[in-house]
PDB file of N, CA and C in Angstrom:
ATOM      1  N   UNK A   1     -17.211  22.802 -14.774  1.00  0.00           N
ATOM      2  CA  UNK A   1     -16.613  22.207 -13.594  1.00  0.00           C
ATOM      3  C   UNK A   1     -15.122  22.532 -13.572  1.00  0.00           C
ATOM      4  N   UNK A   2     -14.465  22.503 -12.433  1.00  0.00           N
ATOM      5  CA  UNK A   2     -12.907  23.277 -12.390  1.00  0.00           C
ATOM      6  C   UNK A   2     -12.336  21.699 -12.052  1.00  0.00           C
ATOM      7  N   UNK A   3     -11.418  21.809 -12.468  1.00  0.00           N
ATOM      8  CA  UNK A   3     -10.082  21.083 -12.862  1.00  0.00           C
ATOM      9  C   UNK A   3      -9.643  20.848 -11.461  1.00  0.00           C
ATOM     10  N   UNK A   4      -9.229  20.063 -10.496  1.00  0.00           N
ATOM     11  CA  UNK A   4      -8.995  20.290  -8.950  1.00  0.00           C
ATOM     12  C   UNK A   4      -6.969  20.282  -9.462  1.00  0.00           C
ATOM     13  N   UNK A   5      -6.473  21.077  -8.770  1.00  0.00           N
ATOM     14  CA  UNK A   5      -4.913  20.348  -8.579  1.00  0.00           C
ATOM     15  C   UNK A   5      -4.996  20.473  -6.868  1.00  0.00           C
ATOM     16  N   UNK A   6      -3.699  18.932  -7.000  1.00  0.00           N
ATOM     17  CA  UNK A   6      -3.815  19.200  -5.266  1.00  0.00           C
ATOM     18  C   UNK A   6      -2.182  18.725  -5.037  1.00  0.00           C
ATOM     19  N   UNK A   7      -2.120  19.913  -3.862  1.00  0.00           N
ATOM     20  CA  UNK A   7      -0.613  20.333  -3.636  1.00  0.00           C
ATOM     21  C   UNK A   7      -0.204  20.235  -2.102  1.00  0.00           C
ATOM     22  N   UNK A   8       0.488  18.962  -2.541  1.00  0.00           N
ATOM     23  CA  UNK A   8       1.015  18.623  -0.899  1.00  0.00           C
ATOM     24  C   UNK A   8       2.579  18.996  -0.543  1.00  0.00           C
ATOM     25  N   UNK A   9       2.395  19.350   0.601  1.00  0.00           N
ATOM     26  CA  UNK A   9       3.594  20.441   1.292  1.00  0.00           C
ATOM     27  C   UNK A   9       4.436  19.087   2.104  1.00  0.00           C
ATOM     28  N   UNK A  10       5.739  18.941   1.530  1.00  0.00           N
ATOM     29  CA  UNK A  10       6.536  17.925   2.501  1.00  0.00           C
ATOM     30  C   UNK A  10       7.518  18.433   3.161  1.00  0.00           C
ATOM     31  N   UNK A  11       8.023  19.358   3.119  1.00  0.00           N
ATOM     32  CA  UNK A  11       8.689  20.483   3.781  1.00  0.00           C
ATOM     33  C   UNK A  11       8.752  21.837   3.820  1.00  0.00           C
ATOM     34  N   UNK A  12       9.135  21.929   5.582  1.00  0.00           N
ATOM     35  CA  UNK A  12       9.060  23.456   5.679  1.00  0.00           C
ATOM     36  C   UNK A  12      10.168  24.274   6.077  1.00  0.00           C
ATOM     37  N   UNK A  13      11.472  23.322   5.956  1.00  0.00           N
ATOM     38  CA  UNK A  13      12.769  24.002   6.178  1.00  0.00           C
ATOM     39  C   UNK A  13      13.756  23.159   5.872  1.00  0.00           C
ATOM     40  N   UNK A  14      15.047  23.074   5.809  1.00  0.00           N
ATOM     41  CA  UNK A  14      15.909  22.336   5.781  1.00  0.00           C
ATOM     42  C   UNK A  14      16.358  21.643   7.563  1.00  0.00           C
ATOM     43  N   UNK A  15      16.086  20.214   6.888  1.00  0.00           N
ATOM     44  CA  UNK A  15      15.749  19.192   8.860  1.00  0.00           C
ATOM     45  C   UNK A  15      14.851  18.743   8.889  1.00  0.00           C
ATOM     46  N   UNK A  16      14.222  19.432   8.132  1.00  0.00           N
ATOM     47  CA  UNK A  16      12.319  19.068   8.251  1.00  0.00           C
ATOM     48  C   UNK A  16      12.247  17.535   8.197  1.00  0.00           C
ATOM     49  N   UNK A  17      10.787  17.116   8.833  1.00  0.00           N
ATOM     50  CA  UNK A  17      10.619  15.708   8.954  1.00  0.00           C
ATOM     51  C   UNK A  17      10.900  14.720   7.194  1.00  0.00           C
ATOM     52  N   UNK A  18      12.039  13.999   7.560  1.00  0.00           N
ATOM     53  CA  UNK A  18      12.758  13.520   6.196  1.00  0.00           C
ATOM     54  C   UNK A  18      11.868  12.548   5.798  1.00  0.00           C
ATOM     55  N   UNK A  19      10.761  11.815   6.453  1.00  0.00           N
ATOM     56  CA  UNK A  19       9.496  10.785   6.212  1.00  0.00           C
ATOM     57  C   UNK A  19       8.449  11.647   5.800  1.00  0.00           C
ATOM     58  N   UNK A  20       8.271  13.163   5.802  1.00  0.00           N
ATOM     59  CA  UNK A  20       6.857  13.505   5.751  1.00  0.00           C
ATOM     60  C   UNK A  20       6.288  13.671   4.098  1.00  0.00           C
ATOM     61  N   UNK A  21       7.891  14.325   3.147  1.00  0.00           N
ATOM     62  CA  UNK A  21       7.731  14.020   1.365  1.00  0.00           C
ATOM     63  C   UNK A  21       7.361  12.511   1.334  1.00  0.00           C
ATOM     64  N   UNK A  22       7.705  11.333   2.050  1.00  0.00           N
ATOM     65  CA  UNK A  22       7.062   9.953   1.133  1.00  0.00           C
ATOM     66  C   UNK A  22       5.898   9.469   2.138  1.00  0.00           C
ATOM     67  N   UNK A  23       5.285  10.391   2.887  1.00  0.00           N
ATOM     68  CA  UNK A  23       4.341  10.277   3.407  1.00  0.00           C
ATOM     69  C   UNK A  23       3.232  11.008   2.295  1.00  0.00           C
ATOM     70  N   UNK A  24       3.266  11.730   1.465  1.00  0.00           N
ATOM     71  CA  UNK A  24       2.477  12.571   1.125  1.00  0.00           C
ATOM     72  C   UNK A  24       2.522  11.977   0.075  1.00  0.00           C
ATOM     73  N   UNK A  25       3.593  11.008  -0.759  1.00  0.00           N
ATOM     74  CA  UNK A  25       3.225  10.758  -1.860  1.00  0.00           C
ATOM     75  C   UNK A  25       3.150   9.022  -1.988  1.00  0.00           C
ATOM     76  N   UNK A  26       3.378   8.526  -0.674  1.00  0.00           N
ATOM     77  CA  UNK A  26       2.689   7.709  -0.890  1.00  0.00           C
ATOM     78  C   UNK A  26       0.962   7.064  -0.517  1.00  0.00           C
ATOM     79  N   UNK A  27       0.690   8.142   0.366  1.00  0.00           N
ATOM     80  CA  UNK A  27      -0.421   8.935   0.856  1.00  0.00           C
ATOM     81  C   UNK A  27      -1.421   8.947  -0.025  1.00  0.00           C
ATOM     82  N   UNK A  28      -1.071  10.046  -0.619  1.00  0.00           N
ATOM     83  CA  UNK A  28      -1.927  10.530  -2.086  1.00  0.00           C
ATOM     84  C   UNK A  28      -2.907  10.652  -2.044  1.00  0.00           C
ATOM     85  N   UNK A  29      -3.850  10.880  -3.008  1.00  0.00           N
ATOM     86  CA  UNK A  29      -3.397  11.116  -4.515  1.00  0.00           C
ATOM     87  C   UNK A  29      -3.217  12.777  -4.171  1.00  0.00           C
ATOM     88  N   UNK A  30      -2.050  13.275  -4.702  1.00  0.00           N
ATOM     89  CA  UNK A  30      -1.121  14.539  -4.960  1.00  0.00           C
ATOM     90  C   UNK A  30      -0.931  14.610  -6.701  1.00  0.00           C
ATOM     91  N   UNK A  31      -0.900  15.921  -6.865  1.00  0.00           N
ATOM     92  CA  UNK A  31      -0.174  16.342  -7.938  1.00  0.00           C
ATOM     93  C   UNK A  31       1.107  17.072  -8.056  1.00  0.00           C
ATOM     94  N   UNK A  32       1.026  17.607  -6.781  1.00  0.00           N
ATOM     95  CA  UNK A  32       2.421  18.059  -7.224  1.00  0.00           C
ATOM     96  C   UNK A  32       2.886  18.183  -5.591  1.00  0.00           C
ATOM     97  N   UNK A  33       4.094  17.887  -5.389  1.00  0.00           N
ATOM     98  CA  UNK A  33       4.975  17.976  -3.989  1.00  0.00           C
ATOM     99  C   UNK A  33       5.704  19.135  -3.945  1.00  0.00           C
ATOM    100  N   UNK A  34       5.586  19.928  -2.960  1.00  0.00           N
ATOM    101  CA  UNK A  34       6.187  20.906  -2.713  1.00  0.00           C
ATOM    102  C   UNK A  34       7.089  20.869  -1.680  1.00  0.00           C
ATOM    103  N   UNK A  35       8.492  21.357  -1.892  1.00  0.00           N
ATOM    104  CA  UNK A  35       9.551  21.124  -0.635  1.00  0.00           C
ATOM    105  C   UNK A  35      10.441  22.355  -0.546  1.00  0.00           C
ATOM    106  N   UNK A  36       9.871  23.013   0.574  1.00  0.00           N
ATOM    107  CA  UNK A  36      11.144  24.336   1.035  1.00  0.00           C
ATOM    108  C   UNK A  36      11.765  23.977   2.366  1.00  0.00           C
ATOM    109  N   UNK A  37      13.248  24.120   1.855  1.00  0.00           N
ATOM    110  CA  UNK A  37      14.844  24.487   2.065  1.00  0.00           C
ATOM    111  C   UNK A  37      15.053  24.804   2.635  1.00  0.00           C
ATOM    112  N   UNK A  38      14.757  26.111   2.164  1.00  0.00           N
ATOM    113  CA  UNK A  38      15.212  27.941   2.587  1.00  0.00           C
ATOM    114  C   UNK A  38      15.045  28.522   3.055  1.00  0.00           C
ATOM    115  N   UNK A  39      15.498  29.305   4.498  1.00  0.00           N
ATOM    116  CA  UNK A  39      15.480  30.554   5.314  1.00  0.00           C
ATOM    117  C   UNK A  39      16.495  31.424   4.919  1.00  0.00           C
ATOM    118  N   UNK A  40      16.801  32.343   5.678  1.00  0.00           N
ATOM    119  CA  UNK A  40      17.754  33.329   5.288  1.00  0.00           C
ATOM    120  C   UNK A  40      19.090  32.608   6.390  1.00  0.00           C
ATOM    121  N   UNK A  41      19.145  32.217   7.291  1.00  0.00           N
ATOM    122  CA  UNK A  41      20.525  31.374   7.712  1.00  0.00           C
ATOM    123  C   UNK A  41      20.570  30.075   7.031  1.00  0.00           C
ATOM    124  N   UNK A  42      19.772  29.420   6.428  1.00  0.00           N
ATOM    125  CA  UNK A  42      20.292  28.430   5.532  1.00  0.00           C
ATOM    126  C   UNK A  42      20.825  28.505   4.673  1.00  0.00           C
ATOM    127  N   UNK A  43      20.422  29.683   3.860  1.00  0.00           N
ATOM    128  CA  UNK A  43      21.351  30.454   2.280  1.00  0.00           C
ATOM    129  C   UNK A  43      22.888  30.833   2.920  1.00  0.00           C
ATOM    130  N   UNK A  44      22.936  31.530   4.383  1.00  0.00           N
ATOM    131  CA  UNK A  44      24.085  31.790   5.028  1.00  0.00           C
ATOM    132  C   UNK A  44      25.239  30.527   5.140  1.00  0.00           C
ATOM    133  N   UNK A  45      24.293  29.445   5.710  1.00  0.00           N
ATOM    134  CA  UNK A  45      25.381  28.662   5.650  1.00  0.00           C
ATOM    135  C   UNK A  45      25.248  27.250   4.226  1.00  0.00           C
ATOM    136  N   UNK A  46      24.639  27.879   3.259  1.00  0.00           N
ATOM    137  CA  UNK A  46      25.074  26.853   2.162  1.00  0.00           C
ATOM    138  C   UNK A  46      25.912  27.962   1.544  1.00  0.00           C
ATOM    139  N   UNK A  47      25.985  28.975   1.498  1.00  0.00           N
ATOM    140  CA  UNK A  47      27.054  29.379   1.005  1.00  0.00           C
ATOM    141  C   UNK A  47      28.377  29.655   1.629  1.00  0.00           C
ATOM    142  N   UNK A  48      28.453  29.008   2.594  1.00  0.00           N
ATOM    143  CA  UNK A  48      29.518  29.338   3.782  1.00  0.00           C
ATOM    144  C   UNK A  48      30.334  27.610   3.194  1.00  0.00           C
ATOM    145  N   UNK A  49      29.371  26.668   3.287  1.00  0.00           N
ATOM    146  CA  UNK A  49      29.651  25.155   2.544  1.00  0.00           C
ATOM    147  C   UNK A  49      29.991  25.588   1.493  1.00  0.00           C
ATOM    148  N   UNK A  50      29.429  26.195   0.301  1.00  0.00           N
ATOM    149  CA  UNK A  50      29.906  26.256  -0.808  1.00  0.00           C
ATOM    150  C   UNK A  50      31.609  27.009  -0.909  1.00  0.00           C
ATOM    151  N   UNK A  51      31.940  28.161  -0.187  1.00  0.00           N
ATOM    152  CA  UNK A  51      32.977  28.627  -0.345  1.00  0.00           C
ATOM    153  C   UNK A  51      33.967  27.621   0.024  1.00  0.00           C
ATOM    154  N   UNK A  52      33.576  26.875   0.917  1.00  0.00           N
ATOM    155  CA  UNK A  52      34.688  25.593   1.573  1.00  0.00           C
ATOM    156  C   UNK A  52      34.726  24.559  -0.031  1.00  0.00           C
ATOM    157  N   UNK A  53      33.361  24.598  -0.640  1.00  0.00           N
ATOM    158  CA  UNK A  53      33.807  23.229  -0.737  1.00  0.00           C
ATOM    159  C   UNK A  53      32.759  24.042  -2.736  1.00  0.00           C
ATOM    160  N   UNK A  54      33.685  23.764  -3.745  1.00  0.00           N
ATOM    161  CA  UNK A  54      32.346  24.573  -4.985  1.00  0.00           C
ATOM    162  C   UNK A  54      31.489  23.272  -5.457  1.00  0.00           C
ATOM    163  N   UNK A  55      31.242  22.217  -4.926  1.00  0.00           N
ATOM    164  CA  UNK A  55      30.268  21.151  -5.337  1.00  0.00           C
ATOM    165  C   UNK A  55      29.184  21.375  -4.222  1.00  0.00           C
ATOM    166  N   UNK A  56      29.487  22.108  -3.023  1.00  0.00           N
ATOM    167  CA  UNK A  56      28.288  21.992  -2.032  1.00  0.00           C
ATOM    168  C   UNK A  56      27.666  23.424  -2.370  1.00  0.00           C
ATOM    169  N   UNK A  57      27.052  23.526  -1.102  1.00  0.00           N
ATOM    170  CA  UNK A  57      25.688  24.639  -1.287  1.00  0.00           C
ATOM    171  C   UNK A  57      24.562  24.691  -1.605  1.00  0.00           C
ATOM    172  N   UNK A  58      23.948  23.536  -1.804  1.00  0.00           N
ATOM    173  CA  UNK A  58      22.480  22.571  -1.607  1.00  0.00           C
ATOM    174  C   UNK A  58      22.097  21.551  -0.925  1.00  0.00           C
ATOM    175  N   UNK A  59      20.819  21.872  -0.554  1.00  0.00           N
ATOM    176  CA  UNK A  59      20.439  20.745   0.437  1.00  0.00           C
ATOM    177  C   UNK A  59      20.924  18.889   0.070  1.00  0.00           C
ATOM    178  N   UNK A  60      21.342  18.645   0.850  1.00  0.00           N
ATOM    179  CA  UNK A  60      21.846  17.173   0.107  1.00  0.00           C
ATOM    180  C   UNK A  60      21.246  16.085   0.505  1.00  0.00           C
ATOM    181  N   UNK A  61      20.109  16.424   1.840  1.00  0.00           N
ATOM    182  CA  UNK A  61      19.304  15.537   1.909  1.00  0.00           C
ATOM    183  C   UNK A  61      18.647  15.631   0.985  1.00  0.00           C
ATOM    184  N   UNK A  62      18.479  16.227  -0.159  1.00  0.00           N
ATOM    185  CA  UNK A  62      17.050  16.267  -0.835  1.00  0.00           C
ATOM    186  C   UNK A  62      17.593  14.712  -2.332  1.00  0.00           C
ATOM    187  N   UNK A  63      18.659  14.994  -2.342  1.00  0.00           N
ATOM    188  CA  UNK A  63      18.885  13.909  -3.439  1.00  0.00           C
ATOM    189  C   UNK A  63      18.736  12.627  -3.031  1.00  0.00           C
ATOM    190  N   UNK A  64      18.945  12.350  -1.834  1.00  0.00           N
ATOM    191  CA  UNK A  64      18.749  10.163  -1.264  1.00  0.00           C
ATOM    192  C   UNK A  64      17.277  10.642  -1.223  1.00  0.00           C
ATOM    193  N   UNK A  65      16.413  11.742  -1.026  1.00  0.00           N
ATOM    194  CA  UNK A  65      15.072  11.480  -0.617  1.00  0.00           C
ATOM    195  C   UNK A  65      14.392  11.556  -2.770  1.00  0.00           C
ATOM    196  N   UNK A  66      14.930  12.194  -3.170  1.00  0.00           N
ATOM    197  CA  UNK A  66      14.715  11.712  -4.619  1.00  0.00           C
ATOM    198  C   UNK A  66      14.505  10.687  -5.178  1.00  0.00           C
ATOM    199  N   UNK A  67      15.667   9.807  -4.506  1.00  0.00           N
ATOM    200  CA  UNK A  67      16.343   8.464  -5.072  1.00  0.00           C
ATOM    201  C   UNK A  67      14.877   7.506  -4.162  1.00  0.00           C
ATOM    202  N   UNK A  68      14.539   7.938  -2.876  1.00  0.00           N
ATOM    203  CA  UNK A  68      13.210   7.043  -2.680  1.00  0.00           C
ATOM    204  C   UNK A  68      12.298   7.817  -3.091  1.00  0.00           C
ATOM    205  N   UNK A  69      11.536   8.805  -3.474  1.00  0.00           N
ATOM    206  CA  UNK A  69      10.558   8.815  -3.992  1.00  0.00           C
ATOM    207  C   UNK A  69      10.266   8.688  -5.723  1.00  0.00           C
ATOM    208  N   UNK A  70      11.247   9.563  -6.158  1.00  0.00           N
ATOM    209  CA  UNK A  70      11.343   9.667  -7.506  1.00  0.00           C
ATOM    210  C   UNK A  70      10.822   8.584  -8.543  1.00  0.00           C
ATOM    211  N   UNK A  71      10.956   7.529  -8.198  1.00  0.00           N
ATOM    212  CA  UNK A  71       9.687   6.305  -8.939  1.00  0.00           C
ATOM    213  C   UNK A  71       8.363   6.535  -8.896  1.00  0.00           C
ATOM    214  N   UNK A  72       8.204   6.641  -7.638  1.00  0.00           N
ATOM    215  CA  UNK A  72       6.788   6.720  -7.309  1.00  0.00           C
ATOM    216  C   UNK A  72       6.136   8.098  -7.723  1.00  0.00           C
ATOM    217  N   UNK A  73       7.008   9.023  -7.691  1.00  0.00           N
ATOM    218  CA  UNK A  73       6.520  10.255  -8.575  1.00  0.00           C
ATOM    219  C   UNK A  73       6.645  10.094 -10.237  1.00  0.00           C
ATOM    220  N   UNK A  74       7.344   9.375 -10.360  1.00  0.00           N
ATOM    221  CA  UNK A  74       7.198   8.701 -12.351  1.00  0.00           C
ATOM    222  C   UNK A  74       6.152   8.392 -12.379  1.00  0.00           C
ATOM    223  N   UNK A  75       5.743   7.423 -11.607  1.00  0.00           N
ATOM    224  CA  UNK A  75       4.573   6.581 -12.036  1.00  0.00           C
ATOM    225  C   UNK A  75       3.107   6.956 -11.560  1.00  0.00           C
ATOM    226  N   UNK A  76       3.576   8.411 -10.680  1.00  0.00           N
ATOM    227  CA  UNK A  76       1.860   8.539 -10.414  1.00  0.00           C
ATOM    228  C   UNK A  76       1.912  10.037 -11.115  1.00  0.00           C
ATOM    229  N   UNK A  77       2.885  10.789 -11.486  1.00  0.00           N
ATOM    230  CA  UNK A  77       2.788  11.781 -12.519  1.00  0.00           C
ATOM    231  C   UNK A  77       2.709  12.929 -11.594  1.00  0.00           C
ATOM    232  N   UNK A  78       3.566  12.970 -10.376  1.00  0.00           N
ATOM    233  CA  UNK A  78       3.551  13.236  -9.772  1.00  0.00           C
ATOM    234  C   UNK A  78       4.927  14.694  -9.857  1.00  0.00           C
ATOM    235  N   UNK A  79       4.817  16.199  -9.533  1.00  0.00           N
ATOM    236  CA  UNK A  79       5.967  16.911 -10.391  1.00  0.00           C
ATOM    237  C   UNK A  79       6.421  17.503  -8.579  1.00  0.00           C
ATOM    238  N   UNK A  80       7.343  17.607  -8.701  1.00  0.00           N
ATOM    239  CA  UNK A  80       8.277  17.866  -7.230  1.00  0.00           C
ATOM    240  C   UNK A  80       8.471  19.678  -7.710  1.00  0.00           C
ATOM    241  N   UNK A  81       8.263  20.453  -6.646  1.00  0.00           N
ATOM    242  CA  UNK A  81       8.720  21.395  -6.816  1.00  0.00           C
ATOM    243  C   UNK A  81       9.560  22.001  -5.372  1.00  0.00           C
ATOM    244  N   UNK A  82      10.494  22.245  -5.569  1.00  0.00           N
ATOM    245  CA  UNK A  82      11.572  22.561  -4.303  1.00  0.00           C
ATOM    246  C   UNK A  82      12.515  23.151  -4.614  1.00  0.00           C
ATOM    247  N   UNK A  83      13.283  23.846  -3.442  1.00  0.00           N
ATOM    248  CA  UNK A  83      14.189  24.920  -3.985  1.00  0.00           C
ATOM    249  C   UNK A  83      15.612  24.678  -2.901  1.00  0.00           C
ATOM    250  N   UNK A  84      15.318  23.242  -3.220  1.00  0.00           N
ATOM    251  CA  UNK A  84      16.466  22.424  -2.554  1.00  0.00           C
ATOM    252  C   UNK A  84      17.941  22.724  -3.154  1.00  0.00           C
ATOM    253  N   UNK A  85      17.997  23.991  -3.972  1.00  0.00           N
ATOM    254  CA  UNK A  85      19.095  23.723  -5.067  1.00  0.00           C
ATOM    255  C   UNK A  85      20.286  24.897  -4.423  1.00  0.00           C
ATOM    256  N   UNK A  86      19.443  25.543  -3.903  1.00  0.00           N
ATOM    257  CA  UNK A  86      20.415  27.125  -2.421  1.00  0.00           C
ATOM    258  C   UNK A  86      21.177  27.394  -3.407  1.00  0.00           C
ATOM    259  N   UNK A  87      22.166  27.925  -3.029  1.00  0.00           N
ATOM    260  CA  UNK A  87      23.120  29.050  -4.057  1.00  0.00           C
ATOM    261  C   UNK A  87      23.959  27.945  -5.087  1.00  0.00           C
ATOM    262  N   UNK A  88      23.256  26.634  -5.030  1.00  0.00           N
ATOM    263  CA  UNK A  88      24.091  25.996  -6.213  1.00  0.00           C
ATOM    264  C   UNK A  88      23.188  24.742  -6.616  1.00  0.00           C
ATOM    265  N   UNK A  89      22.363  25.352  -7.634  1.00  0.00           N
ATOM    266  CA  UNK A  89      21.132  25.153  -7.981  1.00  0.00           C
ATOM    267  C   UNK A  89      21.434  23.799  -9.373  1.00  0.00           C
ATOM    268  N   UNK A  90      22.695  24.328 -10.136  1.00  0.00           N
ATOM    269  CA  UNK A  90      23.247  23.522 -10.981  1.00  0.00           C
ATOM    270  C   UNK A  90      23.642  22.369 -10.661  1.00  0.00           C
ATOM    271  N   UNK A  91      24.266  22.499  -8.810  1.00  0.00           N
ATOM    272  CA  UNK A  91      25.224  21.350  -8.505  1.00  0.00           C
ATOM    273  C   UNK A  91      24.204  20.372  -8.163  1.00  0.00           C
ATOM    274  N   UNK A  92      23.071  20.701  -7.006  1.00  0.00           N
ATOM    275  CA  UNK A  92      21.722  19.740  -7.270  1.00  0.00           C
ATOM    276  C   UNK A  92      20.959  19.192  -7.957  1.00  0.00           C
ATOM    277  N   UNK A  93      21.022  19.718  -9.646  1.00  0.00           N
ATOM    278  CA  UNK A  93      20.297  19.161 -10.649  1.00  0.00           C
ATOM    279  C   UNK A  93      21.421  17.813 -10.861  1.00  0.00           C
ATOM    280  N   UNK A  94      22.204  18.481 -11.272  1.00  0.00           N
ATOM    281  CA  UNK A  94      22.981  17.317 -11.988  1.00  0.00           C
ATOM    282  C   UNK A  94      22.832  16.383 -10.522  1.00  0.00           C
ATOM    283  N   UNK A  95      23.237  16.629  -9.185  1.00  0.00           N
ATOM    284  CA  UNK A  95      23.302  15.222  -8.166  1.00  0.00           C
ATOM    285  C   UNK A  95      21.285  14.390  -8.671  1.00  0.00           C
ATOM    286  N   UNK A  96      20.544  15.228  -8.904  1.00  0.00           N
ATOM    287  CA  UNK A  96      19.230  14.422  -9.113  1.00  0.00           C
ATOM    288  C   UNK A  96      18.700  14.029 -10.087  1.00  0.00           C
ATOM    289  N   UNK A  97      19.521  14.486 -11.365  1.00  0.00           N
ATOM    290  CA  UNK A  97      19.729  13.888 -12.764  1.00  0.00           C
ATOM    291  C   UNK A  97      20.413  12.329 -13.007  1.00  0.00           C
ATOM    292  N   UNK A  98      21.730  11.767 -11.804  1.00  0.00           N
ATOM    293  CA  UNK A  98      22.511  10.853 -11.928  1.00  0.00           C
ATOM    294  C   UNK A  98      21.551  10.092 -11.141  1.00  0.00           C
ATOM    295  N   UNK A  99      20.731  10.721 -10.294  1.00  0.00           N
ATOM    296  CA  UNK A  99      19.484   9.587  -9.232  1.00  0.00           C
ATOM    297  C   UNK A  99      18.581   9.304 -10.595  1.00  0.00           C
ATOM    298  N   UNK A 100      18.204   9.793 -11.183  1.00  0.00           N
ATOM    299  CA  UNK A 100      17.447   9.716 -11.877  1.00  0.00           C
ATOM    300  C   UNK A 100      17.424   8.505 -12.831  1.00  0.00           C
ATOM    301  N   UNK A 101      19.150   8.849 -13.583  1.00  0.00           N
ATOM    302  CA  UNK A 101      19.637   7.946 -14.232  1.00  0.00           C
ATOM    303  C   UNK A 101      20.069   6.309 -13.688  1.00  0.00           C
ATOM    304  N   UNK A 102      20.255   6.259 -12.737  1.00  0.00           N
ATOM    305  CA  UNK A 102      21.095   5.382 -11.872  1.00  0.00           C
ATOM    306  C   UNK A 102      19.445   4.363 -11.594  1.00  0.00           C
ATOM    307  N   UNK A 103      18.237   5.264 -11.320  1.00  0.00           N
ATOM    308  CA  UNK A 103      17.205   4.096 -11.468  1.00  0.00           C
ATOM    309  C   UNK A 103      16.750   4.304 -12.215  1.00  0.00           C
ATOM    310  N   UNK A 104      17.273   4.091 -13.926  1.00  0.00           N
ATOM    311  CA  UNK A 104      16.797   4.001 -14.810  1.00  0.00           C
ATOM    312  C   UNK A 104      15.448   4.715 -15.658  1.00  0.00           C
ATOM    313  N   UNK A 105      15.078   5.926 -14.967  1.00  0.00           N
ATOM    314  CA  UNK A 105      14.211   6.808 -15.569  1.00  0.00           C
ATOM    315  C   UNK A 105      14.776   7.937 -16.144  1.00  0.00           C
ATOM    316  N   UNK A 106      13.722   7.909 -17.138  1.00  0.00           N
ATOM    317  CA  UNK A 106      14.467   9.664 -18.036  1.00  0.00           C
ATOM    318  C   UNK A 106      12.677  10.236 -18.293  1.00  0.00           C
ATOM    319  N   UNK A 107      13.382  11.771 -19.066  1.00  0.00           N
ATOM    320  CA  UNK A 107      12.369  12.532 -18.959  1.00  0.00           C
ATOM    321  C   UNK A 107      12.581  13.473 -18.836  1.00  0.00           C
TER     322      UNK A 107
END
C-alpha cells in the first residue's frame, strides 16, 4: 500500500488570497503547505525594495501569516514550503525564526 502525502497550495503569487494558507490548514488534514511569491516582476521589485532598504526584499506578508498559522502547523506536523524569502532569503528566516520564538516554539 503507498504512503498518501497531501499537498495543499495556499498561494499563487505575492497578494494572493491572505485567508486561503489558514484555510487549508485549518481545513485539513494537509501535510505539507505550499506558498509561491514569485514571478519575474516580483523578484524586480523585491530587489528594487531591497536596494532602498538591505533588510527588505521578501515577501513580508508571509511572516504575520506565520505568526497565525505556525502553531497550528506545530501541532498538526504540518511543514510549510515557500519561497517567500525573494532575493533576501536570510532576512525572512531570521523575521520567521523571532515569530517562531516570540510564540514560544522551537525546532
Amino acid at each position: 500500500m503507498k504512503q498518501k502525502i497531501r499537498i495543499a497550495a495556499g498561494q499563487g503569487f505575492w497578494g494572493d488570497l491572505p485567508d486561503a494558507p489558514v484555510r487549508q490548514v485549518e481545513g485539513g488534514p494537509i501535510d505539507y503547505l505550499m506558498l509561491d511569491y514569485l514571478a519575474e516582476v516580483t523578484m524586480s521589485i523585491m530587489q528594487k525594495q531591497r536596494s532602498r532598504d538591505p533588510s527588505a526584499g521578501y515577501a513580508k506578508d508571509f511572516v504575520p501569516l506565520m505568526k497565525q498559522i505556525l502553531p497550528a502547523c506545530v501541532e498538526r506536523d504540518i511543514r510549510v514550503t515557500a519561497n517567500a524569502g525573494g532575493v533576501n532569503v536570510a532576512g525572512c528566516a531570521a523575521a520567521v525564526k523571532e515569530v517562531a520564538r516570540e510564540l514560544g516554539l522551537s525546532g
